[in-house]
C-alpha atoms as a PDB file:
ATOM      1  CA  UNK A   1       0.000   0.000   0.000  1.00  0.00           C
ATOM      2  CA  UNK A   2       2.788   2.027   0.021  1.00  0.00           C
ATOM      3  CA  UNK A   3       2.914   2.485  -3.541  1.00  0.00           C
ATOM      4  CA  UNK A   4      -0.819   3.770  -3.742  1.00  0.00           C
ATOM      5  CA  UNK A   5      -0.956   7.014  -5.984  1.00  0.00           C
ATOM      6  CA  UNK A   6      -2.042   9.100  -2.765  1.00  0.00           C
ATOM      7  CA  UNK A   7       1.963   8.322  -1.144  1.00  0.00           C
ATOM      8  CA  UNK A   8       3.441   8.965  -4.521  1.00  0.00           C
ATOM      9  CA  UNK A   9       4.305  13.012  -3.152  1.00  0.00           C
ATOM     10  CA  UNK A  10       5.495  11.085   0.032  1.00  0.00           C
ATOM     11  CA  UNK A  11       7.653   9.003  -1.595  1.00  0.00           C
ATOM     12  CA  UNK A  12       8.548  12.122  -4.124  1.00  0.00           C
ATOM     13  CA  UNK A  13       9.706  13.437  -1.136  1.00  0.00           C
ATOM     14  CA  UNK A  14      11.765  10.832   0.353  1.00  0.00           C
ATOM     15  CA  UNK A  15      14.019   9.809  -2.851  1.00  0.00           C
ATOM     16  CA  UNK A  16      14.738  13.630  -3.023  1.00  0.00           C
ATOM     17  CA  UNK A  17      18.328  14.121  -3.464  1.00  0.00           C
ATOM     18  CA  UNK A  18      19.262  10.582  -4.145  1.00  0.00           C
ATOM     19  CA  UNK A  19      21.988  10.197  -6.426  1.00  0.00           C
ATOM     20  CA  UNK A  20      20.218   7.773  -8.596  1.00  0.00           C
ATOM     21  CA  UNK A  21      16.911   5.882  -8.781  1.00  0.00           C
ATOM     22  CA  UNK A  22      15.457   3.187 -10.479  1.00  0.00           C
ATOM     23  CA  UNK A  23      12.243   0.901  -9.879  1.00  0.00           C
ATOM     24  CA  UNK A  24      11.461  -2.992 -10.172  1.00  0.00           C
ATOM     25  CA  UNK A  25       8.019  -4.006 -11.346  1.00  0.00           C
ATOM     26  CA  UNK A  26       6.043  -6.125  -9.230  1.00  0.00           C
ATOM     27  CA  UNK A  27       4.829  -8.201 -12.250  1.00  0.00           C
ATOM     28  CA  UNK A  28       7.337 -10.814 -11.824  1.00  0.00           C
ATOM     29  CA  UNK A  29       5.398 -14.146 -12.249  1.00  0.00           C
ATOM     30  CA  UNK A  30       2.305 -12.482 -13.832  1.00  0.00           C
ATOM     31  CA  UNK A  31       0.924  -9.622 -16.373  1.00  0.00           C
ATOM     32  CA  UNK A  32      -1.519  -7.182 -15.605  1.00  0.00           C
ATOM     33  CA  UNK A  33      -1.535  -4.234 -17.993  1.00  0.00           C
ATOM     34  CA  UNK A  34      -3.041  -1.733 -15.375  1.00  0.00           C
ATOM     35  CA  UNK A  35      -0.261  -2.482 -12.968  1.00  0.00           C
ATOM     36  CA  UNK A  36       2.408  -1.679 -15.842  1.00  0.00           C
ATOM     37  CA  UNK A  37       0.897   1.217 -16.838  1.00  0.00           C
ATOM     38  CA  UNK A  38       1.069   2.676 -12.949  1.00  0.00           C
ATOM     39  CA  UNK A  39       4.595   1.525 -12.683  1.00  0.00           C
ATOM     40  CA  UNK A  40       5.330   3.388 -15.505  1.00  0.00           C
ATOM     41  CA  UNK A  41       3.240   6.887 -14.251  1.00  0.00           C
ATOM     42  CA  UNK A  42       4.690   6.305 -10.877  1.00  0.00           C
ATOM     43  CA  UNK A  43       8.889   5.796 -12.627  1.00  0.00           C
ATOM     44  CA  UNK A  44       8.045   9.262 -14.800  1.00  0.00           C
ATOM     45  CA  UNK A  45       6.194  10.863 -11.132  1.00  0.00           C
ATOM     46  CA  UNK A  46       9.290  10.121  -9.541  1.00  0.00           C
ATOM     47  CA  UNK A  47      12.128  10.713 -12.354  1.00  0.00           C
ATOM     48  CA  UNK A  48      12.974   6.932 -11.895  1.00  0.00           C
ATOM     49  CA  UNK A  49      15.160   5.204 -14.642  1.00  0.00           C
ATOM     50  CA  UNK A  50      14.882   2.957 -15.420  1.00  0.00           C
ATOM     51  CA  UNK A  51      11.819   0.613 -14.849  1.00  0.00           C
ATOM     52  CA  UNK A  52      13.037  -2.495 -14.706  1.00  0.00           C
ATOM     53  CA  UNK A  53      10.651  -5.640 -15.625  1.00  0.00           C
ATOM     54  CA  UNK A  54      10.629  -8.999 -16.477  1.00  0.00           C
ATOM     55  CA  UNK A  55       9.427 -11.265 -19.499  1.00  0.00           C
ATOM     56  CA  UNK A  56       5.938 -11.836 -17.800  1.00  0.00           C
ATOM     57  CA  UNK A  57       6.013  -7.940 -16.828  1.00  0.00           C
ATOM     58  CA  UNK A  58       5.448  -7.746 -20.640  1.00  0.00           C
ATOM     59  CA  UNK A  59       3.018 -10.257 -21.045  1.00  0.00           C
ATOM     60  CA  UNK A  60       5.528 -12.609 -22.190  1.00  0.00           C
ATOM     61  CA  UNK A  61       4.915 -16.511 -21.232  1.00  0.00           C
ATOM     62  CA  UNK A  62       8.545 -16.738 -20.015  1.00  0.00           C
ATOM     63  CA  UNK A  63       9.798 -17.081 -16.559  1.00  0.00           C
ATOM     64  CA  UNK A  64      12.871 -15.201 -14.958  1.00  0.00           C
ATOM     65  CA  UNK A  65      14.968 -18.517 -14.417  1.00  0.00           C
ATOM     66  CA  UNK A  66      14.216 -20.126 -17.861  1.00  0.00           C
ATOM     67  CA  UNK A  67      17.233 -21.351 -19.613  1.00  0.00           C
ATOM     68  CA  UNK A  68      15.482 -21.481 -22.974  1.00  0.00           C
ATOM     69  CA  UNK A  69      12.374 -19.436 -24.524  1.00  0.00           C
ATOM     70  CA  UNK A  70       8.772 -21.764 -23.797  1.00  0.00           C
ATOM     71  CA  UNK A  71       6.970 -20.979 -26.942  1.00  0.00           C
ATOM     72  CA  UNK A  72       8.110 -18.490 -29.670  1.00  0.00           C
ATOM     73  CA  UNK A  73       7.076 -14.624 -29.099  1.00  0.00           C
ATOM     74  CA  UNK A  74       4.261 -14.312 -31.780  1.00  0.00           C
ATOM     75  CA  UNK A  75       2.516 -11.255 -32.992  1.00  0.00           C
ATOM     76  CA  UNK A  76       0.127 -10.877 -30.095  1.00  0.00           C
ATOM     77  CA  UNK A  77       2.473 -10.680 -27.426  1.00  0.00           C
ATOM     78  CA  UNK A  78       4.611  -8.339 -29.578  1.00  0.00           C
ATOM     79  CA  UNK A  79       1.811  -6.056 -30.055  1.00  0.00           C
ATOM     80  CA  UNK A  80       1.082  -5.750 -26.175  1.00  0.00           C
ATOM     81  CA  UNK A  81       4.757  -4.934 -25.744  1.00  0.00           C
ATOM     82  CA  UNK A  82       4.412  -2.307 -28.710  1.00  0.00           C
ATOM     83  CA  UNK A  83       1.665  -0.673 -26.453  1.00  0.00           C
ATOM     84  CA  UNK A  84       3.575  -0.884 -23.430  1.00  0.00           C
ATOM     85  CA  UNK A  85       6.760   0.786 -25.523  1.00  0.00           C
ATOM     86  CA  UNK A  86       4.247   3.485 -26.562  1.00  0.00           C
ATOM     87  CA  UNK A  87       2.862   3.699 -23.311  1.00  0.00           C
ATOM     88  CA  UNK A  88       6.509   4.386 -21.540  1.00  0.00           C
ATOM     89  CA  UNK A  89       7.802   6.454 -24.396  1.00  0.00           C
ATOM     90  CA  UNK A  90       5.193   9.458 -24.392  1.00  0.00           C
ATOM     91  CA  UNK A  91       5.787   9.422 -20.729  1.00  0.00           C
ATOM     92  CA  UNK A  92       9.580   9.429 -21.258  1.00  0.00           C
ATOM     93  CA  UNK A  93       9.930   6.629 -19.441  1.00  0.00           C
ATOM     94  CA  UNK A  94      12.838   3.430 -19.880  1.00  0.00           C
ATOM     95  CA  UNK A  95      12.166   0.232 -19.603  1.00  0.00           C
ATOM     96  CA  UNK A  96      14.745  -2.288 -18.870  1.00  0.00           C
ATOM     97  CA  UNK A  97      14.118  -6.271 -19.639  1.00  0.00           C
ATOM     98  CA  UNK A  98      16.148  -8.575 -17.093  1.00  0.00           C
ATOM     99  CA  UNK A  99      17.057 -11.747 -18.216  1.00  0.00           C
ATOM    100  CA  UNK A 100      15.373 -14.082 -18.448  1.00  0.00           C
ATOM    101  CA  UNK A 101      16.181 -16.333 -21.043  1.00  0.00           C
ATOM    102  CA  UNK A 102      18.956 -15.111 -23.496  1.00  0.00           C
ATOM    103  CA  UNK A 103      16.627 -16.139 -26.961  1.00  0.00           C
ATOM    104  CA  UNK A 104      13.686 -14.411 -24.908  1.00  0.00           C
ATOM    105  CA  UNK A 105      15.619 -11.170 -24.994  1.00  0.00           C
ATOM    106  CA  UNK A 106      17.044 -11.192 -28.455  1.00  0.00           C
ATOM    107  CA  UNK A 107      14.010 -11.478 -29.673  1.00  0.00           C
ATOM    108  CA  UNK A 108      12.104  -9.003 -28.278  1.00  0.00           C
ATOM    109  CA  UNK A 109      15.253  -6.345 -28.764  1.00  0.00           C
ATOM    110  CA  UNK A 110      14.989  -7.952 -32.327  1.00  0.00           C
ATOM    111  CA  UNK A 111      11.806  -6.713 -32.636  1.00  0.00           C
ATOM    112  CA  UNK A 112      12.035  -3.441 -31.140  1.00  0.00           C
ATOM    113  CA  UNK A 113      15.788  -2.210 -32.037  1.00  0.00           C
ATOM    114  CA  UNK A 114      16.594   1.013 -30.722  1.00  0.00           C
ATOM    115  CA  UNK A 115      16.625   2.959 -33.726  1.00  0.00           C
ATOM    116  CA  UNK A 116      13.859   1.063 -35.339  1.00  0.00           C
ATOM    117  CA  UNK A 117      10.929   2.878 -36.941  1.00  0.00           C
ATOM    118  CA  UNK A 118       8.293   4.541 -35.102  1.00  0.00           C
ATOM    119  CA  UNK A 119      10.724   5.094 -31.794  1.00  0.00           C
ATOM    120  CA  UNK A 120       9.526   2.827 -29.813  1.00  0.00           C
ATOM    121  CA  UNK A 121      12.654   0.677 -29.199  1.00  0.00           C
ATOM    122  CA  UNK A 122      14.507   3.894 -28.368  1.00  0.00           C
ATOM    123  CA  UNK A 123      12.906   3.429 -24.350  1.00  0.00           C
ATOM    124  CA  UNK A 124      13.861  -0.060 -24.228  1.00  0.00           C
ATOM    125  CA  UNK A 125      17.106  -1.560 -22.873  1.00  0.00           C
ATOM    126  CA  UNK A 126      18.101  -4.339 -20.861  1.00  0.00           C
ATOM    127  CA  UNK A 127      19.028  -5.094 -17.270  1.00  0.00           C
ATOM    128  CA  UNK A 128      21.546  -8.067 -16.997  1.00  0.00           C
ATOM    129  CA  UNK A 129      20.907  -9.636 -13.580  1.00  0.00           C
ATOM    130  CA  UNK A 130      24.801 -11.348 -12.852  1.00  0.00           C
ATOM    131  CA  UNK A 131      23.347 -14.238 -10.494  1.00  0.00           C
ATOM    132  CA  UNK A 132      20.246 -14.896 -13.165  1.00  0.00           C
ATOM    133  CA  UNK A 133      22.796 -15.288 -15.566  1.00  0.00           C
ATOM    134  CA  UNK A 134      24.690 -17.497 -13.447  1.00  0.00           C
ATOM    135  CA  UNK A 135      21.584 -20.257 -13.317  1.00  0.00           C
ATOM    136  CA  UNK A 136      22.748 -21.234 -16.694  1.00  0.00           C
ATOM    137  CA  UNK A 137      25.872 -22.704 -16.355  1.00  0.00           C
ATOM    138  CA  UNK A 138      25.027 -25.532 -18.227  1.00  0.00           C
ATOM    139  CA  UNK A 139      24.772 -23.721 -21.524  1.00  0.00           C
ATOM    140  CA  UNK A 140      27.956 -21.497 -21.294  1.00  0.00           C
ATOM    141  CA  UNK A 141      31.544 -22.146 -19.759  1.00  0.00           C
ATOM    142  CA  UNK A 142      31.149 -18.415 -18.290  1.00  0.00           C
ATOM    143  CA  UNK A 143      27.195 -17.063 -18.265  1.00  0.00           C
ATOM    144  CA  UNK A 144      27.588 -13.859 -17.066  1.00  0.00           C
ATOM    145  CA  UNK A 145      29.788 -12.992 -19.697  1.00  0.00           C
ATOM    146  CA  UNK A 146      28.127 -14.416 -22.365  1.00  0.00           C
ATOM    147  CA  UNK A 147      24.819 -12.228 -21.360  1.00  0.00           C
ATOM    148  CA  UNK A 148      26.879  -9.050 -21.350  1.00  0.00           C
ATOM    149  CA  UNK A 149      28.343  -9.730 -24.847  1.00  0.00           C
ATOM    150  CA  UNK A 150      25.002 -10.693 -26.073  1.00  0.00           C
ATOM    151  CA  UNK A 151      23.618  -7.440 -25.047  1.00  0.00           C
ATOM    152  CA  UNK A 152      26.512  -5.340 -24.738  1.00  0.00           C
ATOM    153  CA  UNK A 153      24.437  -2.561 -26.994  1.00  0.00           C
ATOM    154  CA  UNK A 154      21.622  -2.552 -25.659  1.00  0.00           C
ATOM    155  CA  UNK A 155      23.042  -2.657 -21.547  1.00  0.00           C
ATOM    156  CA  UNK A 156      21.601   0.335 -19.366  1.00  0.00           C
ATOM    157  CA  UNK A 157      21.374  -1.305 -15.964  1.00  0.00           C
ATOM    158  CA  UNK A 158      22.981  -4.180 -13.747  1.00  0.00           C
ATOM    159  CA  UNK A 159      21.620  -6.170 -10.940  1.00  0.00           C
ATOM    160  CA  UNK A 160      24.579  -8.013  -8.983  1.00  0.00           C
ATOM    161  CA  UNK A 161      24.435 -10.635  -6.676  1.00  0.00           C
ATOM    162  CA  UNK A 162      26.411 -14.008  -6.802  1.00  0.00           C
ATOM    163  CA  UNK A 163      25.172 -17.702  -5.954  1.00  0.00           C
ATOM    164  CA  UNK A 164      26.141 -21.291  -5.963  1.00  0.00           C
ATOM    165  CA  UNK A 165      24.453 -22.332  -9.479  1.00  0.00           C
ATOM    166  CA  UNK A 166      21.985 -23.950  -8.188  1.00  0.00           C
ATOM    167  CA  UNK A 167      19.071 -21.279  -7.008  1.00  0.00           C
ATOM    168  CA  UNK A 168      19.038 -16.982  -7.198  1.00  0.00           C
ATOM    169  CA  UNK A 169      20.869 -16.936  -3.304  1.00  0.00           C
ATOM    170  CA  UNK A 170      21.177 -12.734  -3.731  1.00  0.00           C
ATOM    171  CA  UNK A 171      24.368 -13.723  -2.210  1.00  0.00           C
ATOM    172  CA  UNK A 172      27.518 -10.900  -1.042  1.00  0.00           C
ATOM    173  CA  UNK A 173      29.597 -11.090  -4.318  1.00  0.00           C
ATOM    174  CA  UNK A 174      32.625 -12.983  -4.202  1.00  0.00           C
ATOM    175  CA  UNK A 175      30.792 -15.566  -1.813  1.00  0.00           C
ATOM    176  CA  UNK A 176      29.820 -17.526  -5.077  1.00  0.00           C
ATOM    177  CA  UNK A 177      30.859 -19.399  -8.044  1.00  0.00           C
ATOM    178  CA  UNK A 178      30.430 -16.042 -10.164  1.00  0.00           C
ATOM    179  CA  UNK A 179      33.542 -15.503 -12.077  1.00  0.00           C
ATOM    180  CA  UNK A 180      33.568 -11.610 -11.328  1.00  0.00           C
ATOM    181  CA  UNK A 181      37.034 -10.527 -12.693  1.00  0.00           C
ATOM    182  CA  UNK A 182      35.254 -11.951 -16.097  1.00  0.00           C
ATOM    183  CA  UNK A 183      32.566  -9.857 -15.604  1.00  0.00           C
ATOM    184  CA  UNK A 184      34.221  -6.991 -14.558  1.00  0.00           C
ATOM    185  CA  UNK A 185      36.661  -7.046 -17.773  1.00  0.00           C
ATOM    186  CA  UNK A 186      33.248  -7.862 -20.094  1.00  0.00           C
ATOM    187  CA  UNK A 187      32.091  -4.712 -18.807  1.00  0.00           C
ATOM    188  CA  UNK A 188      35.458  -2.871 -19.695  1.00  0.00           C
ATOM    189  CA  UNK A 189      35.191  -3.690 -23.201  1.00  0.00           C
ATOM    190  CA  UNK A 190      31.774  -2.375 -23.701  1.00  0.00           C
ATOM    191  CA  UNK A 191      32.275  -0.141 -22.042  1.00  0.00           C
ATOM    192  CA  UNK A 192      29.165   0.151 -19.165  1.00  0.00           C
ATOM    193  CA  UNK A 193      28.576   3.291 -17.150  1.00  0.00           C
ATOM    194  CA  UNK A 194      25.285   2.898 -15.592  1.00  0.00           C
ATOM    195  CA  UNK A 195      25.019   1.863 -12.553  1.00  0.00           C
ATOM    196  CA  UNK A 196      25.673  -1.376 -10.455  1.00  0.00           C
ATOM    197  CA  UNK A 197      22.658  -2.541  -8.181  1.00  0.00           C
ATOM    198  CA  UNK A 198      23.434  -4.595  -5.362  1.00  0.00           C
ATOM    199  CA  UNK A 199      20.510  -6.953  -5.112  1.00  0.00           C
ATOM    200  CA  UNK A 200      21.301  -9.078  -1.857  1.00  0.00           C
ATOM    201  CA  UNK A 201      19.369 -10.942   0.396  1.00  0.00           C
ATOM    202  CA  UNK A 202      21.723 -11.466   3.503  1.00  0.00           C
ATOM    203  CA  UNK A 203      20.521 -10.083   7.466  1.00  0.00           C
ATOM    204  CA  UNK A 204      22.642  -7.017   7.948  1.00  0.00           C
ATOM    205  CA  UNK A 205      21.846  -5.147   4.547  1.00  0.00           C
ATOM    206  CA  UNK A 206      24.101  -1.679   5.043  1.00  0.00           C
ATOM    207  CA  UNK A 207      26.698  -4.363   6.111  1.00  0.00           C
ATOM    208  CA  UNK A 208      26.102  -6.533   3.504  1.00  0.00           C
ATOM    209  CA  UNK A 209      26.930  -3.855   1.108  1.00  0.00           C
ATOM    210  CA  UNK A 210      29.403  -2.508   2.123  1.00  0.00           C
ATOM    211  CA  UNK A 211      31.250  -6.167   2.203  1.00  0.00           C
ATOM    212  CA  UNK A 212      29.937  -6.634  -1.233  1.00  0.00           C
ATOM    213  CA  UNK A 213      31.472  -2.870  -2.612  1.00  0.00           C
ATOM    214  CA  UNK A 214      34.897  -3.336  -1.091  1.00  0.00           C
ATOM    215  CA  UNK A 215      34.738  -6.870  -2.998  1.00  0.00           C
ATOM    216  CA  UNK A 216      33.822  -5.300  -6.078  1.00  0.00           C
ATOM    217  CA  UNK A 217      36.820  -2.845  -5.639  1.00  0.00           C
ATOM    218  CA  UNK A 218      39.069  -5.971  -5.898  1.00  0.00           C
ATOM    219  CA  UNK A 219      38.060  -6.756  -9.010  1.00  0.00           C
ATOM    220  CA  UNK A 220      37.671  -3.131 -10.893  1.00  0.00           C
ATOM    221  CA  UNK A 221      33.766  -3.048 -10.579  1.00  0.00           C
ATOM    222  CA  UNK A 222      32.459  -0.595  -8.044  1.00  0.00           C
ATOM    223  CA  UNK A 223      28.807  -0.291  -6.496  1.00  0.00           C
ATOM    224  CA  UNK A 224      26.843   2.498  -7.404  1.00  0.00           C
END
């Protein structure tokens, strides 16, 4: 209920002077197009960017830890998304689609490149989450990397947390199997300057961070 349109001032008021600021749909495991189209008022109420969602935040019959794509993405689904698009882009508002399966995102940035006709790609980028990535070890010798190449044009936000493999921990990086020095020199050659999200799930959060920013020093990737 915090998020209700009559705290929106409230909340105006307490991000006031933050450095940076960026929102995380709710619509994780499910689509609601009302819901997306308040995220989106409440990311251009608040100067938020970007928005981040996730395949299903679109509509998209895809879930965040899916290795592969579960049916293609037909003309239906890419029409909702072209109203979403719309939606965010008179509003001046970015979106930013976390992986998710890699063939779930080329596709959809396939269909909506950023200089494409009609603009509407223009407000969409992607957010590569580093322990998502890291679920699919099985199909690459180094995930993380692999994601970052793959979308190395299109990359306007990071979500970084490391893990075992085996589940989404939100684990202090460097506590992991995440091969960060690779990520931190895949992020050299792009090169990335948005900003690094700590997404971490440990007791002890300001502690937490500031364990996993001094690791991130080590390896040339600071914490923003």
């Amino acid at each position: 209920e915090r998020f209700e349109r009559g705290r929106w001032p409230a909340l105006l008021s307490a991000c006031r002077g933050a450095p940076s600021l960026s929102l995380h749909s709710r619509l994780i495991h499910r689509f609601d197009p009302d819901t997306i189209r308040e995220e989106i008022d409440l990311a251009a109420f608040l100067g938020a960017d970007p928005l981040v969602v996730h395949p299903r935040s679109l509509g998209l019959e895809s879930g965040t830890w899916d290795a592969c794509m579960r049916q293609p993405v037909g003309s239906s689904e890419l029409e909702v998304i072209a109203g979403i698009l719309s939606y965010a882009r008179e509003r001046s508002v970015r979106l930013a689609l976390e992986n998710g399966a890699m063939d779930v995102l080329q596709a959809v940035t396939d269909a909506f490149p950023a200089d494409g006709e009609g603009g509407t790609g223009s407000c969409l980028g992607i957010c590569i989450d580093v322990g998502h990535a890291n679920l699919h070890r099985d199909l690459f010798a180094d995930p993380a990397a692999a994601y970052l190449r793959a979308f190395a044009g299109r990359l306007v936000h990071l979500h970084v947390s490391d893990n075992s493999g085996a589940g989404d921990e939100h684990l202090v990086p460097g506590t992991g199997n995440i091969d960060w020095r690779s990520v931190a020199a895949a992020l050299r050659r792009i090169p990335y300057r948005g900003n690094v999200v700590l997404e971490l799930a440990e007791a002890g959060p300001a502690d937490a961070a500031r364990r996993a920013a001094g690791f991130l020093d080590t390896v040339g990737l600071r914490a923003g």
